[in-house]
Protein backbone atom coordinates (compact mmCIF):
# COMPACT_ATOMS: atom_id res chain seq x y z
CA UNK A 1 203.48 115.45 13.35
CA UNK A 2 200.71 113.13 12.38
CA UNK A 3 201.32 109.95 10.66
CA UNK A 4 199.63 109.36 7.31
CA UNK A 5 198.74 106.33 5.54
CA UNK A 6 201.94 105.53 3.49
CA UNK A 7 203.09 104.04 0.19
CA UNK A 8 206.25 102.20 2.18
CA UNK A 9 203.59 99.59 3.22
CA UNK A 10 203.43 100.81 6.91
CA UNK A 11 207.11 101.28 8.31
CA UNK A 12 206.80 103.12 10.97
CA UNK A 13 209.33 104.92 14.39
CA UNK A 14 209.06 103.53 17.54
CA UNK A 15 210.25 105.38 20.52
CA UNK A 16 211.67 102.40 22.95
CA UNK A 17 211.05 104.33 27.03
CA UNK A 18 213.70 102.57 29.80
CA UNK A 19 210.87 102.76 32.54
CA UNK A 20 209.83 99.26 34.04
CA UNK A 21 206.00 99.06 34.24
CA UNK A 22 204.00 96.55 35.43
CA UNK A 23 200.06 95.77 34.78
CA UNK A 24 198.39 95.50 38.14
CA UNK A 25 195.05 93.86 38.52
CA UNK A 26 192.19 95.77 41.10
CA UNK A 27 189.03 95.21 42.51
CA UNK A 28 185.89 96.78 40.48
CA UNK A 29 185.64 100.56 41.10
CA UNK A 30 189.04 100.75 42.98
CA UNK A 31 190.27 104.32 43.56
CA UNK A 32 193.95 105.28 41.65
CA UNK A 33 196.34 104.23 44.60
CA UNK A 34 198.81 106.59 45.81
CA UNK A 35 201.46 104.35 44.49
CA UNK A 36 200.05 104.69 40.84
CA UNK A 37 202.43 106.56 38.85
CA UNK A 38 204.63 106.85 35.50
CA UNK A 39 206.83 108.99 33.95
CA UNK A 40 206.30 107.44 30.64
CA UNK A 41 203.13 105.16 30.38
CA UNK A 42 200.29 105.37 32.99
CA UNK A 43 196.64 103.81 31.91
CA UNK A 44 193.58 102.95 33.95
CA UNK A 45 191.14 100.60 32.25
CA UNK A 46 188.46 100.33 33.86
CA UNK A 47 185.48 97.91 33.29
CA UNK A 48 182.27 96.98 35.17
CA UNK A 49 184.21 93.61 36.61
CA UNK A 50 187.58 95.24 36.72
CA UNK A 51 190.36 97.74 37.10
CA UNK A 52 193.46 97.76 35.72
CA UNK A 53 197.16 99.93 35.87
CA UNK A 54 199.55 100.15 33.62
CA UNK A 55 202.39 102.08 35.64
CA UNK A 56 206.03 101.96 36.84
CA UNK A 57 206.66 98.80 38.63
CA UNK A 58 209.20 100.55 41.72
CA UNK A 59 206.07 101.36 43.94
CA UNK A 60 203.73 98.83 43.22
CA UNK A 61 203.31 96.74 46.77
CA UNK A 62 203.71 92.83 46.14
CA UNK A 63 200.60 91.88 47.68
CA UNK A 64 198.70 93.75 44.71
CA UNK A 65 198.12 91.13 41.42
CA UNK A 66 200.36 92.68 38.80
CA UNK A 67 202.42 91.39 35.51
CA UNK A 68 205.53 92.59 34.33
CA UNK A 69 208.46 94.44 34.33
CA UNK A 70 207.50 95.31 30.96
CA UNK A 71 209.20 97.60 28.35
CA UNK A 72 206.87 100.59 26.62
CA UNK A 73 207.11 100.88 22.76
CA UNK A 74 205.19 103.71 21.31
CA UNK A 75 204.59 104.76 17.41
CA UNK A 76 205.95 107.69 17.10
CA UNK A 77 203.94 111.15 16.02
CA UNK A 78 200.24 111.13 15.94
CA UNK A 79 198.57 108.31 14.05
CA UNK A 80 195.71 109.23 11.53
CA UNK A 81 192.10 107.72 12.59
CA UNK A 82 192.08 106.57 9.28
CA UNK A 83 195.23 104.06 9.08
CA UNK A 84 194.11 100.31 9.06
CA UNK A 85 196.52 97.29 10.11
CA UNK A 86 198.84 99.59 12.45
CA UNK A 87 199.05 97.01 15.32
CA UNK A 88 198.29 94.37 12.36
CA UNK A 89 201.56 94.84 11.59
CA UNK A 90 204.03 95.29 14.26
CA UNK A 91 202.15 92.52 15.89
CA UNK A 92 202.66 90.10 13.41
CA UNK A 93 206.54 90.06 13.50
CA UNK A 94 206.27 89.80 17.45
CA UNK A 95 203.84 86.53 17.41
CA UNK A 96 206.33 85.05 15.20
CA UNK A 97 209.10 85.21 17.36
CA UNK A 98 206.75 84.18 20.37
CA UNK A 99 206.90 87.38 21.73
CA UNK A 100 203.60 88.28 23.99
CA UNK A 101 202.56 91.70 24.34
CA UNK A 102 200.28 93.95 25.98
CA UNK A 103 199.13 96.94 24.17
CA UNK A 104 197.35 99.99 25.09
CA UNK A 105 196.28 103.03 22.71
CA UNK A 106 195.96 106.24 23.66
CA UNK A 107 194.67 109.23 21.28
CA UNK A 108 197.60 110.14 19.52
CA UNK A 109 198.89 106.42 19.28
CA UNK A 110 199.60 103.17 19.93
CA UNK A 111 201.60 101.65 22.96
CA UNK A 112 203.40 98.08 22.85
CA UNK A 113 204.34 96.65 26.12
CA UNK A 114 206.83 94.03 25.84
CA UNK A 115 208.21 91.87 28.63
CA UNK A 116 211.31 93.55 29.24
CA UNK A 117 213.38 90.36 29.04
CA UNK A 118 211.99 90.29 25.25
CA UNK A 119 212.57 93.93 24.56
CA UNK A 120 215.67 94.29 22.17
CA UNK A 121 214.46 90.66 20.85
CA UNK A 122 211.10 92.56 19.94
CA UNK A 123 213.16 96.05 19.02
CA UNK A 124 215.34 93.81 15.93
CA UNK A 125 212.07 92.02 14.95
CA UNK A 126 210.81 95.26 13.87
CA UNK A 127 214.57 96.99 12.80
CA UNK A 128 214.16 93.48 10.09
CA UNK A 129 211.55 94.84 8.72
CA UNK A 130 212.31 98.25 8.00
CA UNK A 131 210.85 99.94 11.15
CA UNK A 132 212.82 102.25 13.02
CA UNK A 133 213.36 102.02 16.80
CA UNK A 134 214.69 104.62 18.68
CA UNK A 135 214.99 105.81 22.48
CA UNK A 136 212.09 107.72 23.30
CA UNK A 137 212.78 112.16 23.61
CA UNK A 138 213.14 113.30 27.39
CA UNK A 139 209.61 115.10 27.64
CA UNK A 140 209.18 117.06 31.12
CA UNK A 141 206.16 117.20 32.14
CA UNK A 142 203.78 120.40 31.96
CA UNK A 143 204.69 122.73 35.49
CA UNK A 144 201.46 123.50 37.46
């Protein structure tokens, strides 16, 4: 299902996962650690002066810089290349109630990480303003 641009001024689903994940900070050029791994979210960003993880915070070892637990918020269906003002907008309501994010988009969509202590804060924020936000479909994972 892709989303289009709509006429109900960009109200959108948001699938809400219940995995913990933490951002984790790495040297330059770091190899994906064994402990590196998600069932919902898992990102590497990778830069010429850094790496970073998004991934599930339960194997992460302490001594490793990280952020979180954080709760994963994703836009449901497939978002069209064309849409403007997508994060614009389900930003906006966050930064007004102080809520700071982390956000990550993938090719299909965009991800909002929210500090889980924030999350059903964040999850009525957008509910008041028409958005829907739902817990996210089991999806198993392709068998190899």
């Amino acid at each position: 299902m892709t989303v289009e641009p709509s006429a109900e001024a960009g109200t959108y689903t948001l699938h809400q996962y219940p995995e913990k994940l933490v951002v984790a900070s790495l040297a330059p050029g770091a190899d994906v650690p064994e402990w590196a791994e998600s069932a919902s979210l898992f990102a590497i960003i990778a830069t010429a002066s850094e790496t970073t993880i998004v991934c599930a915070g339960r194997s992460v070892p302490k001594k490793v810089k990280q952020h979180g637990p954080f709760t994963a918020f994703a836009v449901a269906g497939e978002l069209d290349f064309a849409l403007t003002g997508v994060l614009h907008g389900l930003l906006g309501p966050l930064a007004e109630a102080g809520i700071s994010v982390f956000t990550v988009s993938t090719y299909p969509t965009d991800w909002i990480l929210v500090p889980t202590e924030r999350a059903e804060v964040a999850a009525e924020e957008w509910r008041r303003r028409g958005h829907t936000v739902a817990i996210a479909p089991l999806v198993k994972p392709p068998k190899k």
